[in-house]
C-alpha atoms as a PDB file:
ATOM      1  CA  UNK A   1      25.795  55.145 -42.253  1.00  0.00           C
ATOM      2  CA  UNK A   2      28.247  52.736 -41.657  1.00  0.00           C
ATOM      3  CA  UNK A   3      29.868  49.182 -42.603  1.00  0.00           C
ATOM      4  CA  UNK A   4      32.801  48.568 -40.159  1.00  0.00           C
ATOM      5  CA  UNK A   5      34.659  45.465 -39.331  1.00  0.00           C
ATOM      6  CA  UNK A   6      34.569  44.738 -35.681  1.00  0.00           C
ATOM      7  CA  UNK A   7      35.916  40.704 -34.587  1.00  0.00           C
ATOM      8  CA  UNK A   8      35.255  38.385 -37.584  1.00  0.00           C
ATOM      9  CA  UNK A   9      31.817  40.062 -38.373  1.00  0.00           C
ATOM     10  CA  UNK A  10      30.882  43.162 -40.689  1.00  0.00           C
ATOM     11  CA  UNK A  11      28.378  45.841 -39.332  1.00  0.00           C
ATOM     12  CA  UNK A  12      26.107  47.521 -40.777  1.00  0.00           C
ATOM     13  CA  UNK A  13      25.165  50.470 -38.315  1.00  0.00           C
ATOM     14  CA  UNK A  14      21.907  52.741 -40.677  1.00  0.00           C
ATOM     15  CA  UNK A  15      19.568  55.462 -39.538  1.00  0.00           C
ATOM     16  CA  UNK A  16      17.814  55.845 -43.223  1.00  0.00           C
ATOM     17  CA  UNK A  17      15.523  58.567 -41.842  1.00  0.00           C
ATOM     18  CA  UNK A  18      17.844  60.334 -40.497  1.00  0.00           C
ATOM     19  CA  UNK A  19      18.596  60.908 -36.513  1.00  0.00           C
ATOM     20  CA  UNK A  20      15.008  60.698 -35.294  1.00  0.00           C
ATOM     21  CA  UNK A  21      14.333  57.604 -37.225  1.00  0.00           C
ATOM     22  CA  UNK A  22      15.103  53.729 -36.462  1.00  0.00           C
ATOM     23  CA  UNK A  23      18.418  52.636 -36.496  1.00  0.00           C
ATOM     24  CA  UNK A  24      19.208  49.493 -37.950  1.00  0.00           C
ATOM     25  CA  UNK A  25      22.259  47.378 -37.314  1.00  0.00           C
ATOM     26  CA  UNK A  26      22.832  43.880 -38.817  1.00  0.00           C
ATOM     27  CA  UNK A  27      26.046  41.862 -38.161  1.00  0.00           C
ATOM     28  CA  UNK A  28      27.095  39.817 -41.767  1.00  0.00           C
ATOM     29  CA  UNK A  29      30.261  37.759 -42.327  1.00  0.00           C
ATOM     30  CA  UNK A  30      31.681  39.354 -45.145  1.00  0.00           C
ATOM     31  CA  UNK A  31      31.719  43.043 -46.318  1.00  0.00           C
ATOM     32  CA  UNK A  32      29.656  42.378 -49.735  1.00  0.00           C
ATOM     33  CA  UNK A  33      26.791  41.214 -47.782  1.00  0.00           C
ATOM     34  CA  UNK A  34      26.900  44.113 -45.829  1.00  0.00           C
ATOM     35  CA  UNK A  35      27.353  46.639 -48.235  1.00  0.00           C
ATOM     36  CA  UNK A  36      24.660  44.880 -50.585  1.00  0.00           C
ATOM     37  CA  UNK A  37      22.613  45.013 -47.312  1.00  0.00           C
ATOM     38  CA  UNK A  38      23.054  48.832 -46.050  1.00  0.00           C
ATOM     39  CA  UNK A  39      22.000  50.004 -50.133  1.00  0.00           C
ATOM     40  CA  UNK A  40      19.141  47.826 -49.948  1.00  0.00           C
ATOM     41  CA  UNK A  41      17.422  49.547 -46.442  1.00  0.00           C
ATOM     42  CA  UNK A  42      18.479  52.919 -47.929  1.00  0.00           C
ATOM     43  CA  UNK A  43      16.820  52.154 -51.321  1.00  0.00           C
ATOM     44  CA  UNK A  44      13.373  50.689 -49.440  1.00  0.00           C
ATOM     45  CA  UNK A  45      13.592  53.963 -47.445  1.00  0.00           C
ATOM     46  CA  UNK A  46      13.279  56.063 -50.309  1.00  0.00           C
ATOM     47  CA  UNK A  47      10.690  53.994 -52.321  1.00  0.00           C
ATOM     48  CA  UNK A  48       8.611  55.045 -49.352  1.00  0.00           C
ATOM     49  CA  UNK A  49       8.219  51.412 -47.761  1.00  0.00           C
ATOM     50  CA  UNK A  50       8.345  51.390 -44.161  1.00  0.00           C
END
């Protein structure tokens, strides 16, 4: 899991389910967004939504 700053955007870089499972990366414009956004796919992972 990761939130790095690469340019002027924030990434979010997130396997949830580990290294065999998707990967999601979202660009945002500011580092809240993305934080607030890489807790949220972990927290859906682990309510068991897909």
């Amino acid at each position: 899991m990761s939130v790095r700053k690469k340019d002027s955007a924030w990434i979010v870089d997130v396997r949830p389910q580990g290294t065999h499972g998707k990967r999601v990366i979202r660009k945002f414009p500011t580092k809240a967004e993305a934080v607030r956004f890489e807790s949220f796919v972990i927290a859906e992972i682990a309510s068991g939504k897909p």
